[in-house]
N, C-alpha and C. Protein backbone atom coordinates (compact mmCIF):
# COMPACT_ATOMS: atom_id res chain seq x y z
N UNK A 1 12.09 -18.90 22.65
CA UNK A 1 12.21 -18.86 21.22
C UNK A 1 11.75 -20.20 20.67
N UNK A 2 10.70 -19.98 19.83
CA UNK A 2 10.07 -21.57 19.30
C UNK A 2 11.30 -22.14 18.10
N UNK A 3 11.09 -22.68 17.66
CA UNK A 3 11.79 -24.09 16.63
C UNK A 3 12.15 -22.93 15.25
N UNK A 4 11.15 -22.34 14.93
CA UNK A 4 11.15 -21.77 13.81
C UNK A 4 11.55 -20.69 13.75
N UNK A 5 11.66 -19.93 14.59
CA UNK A 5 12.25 -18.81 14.94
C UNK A 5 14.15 -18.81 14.31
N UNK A 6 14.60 -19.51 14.61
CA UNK A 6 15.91 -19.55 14.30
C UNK A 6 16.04 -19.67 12.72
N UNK A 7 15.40 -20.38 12.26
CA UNK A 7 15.37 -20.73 10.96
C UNK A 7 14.85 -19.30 9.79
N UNK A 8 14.59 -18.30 10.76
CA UNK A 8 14.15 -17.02 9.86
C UNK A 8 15.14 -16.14 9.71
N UNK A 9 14.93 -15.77 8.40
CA UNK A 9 16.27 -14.97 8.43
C UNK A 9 15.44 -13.65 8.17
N UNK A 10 16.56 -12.32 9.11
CA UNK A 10 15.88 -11.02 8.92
C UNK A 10 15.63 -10.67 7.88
N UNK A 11 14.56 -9.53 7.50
CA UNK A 11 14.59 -9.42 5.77
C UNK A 11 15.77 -8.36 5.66
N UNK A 12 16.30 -8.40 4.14
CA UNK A 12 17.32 -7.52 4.10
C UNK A 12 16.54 -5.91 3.94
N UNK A 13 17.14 -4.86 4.47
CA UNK A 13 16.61 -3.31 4.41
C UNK A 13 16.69 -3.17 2.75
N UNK A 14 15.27 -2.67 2.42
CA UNK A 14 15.09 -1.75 1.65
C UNK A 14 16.21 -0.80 1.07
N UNK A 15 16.60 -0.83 0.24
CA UNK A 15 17.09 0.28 -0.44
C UNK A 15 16.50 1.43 -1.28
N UNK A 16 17.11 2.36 -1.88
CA UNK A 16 16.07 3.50 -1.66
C UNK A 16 15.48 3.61 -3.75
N UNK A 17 14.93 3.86 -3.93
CA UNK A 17 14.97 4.20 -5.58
C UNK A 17 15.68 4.51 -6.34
N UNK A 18 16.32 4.61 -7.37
CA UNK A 18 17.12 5.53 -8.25
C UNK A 18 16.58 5.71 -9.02
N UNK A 19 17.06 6.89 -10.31
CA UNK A 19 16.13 7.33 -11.05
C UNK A 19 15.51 6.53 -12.06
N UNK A 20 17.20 5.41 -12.56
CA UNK A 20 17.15 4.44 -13.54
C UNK A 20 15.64 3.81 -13.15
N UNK A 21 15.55 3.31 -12.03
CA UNK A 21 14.08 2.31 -11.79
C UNK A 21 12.79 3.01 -11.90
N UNK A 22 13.09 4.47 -11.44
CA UNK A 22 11.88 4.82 -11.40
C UNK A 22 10.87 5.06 -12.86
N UNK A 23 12.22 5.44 -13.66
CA UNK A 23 12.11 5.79 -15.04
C UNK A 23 11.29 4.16 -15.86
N UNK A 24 12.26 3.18 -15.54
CA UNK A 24 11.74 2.20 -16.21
C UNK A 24 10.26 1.71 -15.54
N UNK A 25 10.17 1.69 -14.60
CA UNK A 25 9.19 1.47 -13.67
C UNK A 25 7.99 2.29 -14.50
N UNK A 26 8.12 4.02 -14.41
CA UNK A 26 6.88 4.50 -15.00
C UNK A 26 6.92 4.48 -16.45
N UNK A 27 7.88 3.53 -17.08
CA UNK A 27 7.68 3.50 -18.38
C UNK A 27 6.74 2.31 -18.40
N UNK A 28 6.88 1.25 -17.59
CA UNK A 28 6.11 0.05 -17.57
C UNK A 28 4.54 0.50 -17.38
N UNK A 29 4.03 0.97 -16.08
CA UNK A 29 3.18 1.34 -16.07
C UNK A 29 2.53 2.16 -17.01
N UNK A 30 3.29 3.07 -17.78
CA UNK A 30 2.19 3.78 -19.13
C UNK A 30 2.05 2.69 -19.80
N UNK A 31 2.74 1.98 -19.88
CA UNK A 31 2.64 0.59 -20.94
C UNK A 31 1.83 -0.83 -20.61
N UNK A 32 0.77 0.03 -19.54
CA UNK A 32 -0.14 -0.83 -18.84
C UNK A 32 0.38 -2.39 -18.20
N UNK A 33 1.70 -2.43 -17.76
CA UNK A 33 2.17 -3.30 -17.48
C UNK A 33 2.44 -2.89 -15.94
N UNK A 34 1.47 -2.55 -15.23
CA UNK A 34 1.47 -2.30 -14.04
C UNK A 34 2.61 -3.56 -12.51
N UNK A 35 2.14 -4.42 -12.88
CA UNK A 35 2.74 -5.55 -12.24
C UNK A 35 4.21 -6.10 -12.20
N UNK A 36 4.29 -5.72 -13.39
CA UNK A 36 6.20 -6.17 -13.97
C UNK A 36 6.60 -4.87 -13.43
N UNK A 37 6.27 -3.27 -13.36
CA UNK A 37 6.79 -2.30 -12.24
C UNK A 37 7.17 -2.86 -10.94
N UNK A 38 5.69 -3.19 -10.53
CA UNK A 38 6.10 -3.77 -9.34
C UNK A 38 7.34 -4.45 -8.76
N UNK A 39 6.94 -5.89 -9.93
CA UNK A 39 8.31 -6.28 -9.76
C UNK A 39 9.53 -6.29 -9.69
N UNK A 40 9.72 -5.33 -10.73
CA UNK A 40 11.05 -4.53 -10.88
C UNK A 40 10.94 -3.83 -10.08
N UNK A 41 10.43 -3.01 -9.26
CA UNK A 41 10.48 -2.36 -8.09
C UNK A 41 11.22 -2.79 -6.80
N UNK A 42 10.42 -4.03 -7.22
CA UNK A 42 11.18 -5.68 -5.58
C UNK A 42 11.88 -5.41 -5.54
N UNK A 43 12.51 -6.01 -7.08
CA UNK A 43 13.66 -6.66 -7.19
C UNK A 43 14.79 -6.00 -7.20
N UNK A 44 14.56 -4.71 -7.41
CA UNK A 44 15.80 -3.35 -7.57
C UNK A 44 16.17 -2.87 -6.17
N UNK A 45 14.92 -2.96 -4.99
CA UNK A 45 15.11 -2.30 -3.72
C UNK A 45 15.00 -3.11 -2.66
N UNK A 46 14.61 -4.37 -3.13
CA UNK A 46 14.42 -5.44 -2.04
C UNK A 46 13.34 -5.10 -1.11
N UNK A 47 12.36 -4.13 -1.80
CA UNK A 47 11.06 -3.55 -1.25
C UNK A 47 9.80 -5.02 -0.71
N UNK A 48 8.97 -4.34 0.20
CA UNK A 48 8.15 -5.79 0.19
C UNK A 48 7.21 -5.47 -0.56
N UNK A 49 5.85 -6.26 -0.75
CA UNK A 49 5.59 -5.76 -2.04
C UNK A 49 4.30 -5.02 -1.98
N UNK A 50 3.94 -4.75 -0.64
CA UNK A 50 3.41 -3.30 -0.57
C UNK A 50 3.70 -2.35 -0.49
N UNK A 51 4.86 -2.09 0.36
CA UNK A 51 5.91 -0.99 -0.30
C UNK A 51 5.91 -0.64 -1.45
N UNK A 52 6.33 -1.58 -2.21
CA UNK A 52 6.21 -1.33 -3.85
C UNK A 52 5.29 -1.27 -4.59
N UNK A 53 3.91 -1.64 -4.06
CA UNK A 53 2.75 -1.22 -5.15
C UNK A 53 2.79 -0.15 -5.33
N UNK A 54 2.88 0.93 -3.54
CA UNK A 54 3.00 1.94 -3.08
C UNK A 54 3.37 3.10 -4.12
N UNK A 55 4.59 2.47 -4.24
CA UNK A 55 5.98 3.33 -4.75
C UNK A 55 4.85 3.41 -6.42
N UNK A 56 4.64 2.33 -6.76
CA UNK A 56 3.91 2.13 -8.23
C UNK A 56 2.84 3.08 -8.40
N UNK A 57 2.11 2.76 -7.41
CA UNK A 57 0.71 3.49 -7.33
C UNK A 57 1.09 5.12 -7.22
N UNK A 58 2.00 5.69 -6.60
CA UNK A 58 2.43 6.84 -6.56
C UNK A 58 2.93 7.49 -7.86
N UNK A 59 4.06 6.86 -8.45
CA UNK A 59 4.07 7.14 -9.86
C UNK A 59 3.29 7.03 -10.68
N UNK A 60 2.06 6.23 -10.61
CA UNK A 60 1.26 6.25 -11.64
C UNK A 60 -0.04 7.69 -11.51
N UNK A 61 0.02 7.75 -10.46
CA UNK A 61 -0.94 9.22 -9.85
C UNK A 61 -0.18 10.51 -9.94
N UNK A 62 1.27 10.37 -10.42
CA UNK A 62 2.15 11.43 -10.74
C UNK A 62 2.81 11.76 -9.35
N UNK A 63 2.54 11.62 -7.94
CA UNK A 63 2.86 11.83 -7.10
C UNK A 63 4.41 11.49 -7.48
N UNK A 64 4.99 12.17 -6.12
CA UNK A 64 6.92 12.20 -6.48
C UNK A 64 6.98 10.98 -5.11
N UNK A 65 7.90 10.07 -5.68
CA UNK A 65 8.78 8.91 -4.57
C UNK A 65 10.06 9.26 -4.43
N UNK A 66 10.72 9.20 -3.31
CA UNK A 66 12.02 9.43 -2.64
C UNK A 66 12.99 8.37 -3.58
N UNK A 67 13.76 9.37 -4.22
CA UNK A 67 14.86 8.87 -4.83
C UNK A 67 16.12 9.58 -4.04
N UNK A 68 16.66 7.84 -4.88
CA UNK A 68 18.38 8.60 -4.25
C UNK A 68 19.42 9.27 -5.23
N UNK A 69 20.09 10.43 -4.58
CA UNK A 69 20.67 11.45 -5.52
C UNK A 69 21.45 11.07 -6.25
N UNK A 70 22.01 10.91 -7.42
CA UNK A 70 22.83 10.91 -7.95
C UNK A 70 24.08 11.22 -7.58
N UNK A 71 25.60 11.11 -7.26
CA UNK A 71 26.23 11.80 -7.05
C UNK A 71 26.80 12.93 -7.18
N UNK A 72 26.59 13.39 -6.15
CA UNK A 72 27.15 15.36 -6.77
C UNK A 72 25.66 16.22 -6.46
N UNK A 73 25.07 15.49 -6.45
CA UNK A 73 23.33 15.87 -6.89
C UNK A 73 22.52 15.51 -5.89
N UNK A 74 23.26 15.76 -4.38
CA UNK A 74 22.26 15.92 -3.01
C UNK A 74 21.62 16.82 -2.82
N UNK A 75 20.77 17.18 -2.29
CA UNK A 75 20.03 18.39 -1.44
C UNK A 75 20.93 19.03 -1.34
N UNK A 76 21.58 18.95 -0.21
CA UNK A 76 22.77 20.24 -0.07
C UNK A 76 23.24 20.34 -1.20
N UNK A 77 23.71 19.52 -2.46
CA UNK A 77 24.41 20.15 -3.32
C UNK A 77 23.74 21.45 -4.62
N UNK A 78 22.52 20.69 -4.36
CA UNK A 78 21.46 21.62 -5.41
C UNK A 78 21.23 23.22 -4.71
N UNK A 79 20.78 22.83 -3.12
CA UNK A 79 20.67 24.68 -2.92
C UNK A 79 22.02 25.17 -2.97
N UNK A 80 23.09 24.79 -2.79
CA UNK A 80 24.14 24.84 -2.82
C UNK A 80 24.68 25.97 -4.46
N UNK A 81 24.02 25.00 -5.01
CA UNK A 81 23.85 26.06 -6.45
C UNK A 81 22.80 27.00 -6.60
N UNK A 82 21.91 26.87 -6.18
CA UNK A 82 21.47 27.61 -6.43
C UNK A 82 21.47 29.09 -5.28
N UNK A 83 21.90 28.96 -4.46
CA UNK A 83 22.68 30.11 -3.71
C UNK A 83 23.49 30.57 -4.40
N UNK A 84 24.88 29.65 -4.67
CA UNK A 84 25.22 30.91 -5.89
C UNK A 84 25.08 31.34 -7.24
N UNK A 85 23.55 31.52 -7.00
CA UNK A 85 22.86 32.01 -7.98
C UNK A 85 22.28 33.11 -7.47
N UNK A 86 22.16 33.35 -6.72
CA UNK A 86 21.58 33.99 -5.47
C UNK A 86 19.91 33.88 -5.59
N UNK A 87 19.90 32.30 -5.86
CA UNK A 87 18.14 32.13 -5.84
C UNK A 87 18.01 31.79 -4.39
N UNK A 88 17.95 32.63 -3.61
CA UNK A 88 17.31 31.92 -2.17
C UNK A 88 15.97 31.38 -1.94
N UNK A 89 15.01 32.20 -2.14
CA UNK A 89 13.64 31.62 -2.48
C UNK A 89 13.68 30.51 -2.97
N UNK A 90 13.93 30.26 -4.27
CA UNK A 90 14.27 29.01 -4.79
C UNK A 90 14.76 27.64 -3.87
N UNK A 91 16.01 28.06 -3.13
CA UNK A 91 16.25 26.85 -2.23
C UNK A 91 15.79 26.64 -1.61
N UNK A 92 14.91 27.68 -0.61
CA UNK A 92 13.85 27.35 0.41
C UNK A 92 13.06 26.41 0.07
N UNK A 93 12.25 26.84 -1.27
CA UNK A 93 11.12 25.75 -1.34
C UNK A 93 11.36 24.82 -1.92
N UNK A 94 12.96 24.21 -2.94
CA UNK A 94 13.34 23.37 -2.69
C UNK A 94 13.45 22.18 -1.52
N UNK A 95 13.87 22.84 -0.29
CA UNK A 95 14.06 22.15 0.80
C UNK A 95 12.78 21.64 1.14
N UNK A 96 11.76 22.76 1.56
CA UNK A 96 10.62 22.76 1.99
C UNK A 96 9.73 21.88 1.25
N UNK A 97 9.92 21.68 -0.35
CA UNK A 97 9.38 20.35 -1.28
C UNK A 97 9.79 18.85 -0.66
N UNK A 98 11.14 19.27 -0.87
CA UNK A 98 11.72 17.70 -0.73
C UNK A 98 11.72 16.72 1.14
N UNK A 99 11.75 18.13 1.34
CA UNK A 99 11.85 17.13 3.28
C UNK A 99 10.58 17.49 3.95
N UNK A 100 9.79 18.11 3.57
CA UNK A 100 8.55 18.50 4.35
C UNK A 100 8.52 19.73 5.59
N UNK A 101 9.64 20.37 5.43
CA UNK A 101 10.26 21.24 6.33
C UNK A 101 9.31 22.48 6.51
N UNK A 102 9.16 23.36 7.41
CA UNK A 102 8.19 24.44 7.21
C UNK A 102 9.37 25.67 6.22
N UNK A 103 9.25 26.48 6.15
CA UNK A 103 10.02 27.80 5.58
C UNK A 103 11.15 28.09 6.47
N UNK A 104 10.60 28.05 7.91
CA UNK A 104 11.76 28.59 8.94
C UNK A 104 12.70 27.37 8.81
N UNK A 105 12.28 26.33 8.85
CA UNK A 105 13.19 25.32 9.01
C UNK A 105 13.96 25.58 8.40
N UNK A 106 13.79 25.41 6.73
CA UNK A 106 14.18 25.19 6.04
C UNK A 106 15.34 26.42 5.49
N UNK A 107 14.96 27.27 5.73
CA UNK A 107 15.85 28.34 5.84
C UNK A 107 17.23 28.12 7.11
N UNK A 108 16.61 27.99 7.93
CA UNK A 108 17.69 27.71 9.46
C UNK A 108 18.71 26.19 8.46
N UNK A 109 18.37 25.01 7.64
CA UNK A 109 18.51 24.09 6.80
C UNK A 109 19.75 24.89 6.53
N UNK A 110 19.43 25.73 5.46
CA UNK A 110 20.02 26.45 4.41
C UNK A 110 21.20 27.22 4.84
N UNK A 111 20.76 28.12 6.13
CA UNK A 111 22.21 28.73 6.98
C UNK A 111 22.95 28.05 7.91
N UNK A 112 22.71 26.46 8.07
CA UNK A 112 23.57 25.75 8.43
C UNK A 112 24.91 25.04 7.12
N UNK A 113 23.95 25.15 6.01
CA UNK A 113 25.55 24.20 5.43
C UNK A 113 26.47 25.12 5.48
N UNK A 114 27.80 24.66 4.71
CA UNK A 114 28.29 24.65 4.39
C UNK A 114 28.89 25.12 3.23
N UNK A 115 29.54 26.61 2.48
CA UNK A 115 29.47 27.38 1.51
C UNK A 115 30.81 27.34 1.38
């Protein structure tokens, strides 16, 4: 272990998006303030800052970034409703949107939770 090695500290993990940032984030960017997203991006997730152009560049192309649920408002809790709705279709491709799951998966997903 060289000299400098000790003196580094790990970076702290990433945390994940919420909606609050993402919202202000793509409000910045329509507001051609591309860079201050960014930053606020950092600084909200402790992202590095390609990560976060990333995350920027994605919202600005409309593409969807992994946010974290709200409480009450997980995956399981959404097909969750909407089963008893009896939208099954619906939750499938819910699932199948959000995790990249094929249909079977995502179905096998679906008859594992919890009702």
């Amino acid at each position: 272990m060289g000299f400098f090695d000790g003196l580094r500290k790990p970076p702290a993990p990433a945390r994940p998006l919420d909606q609050v940032t993402v919202d202000e984030a793509l409000a910045l960017v329509r507001a051609r303030r591309k860079i201050e997203a960014i930053k606020l991006v950092r600084e909200r997730t402790g992202m590095g800052l390609a990560e976060a152009k990333d995350a920027v560049d994605a919202l600005e192309e409309g593409r969807s970034v992994p946010v974290e649920p709200a409480p009450g408002h997980s995956l399981a809790d959404r097909v969750r409703e909407l089963l008893g709705r009896d939208r099954v279709a619906e939750a499938i491709v819910l699932v199948s949107r959000e995790t990249g799951m094929t249909e079977t998966e995502s179905a096998r997903f679906i008859d594992s939770l919890d009702r």
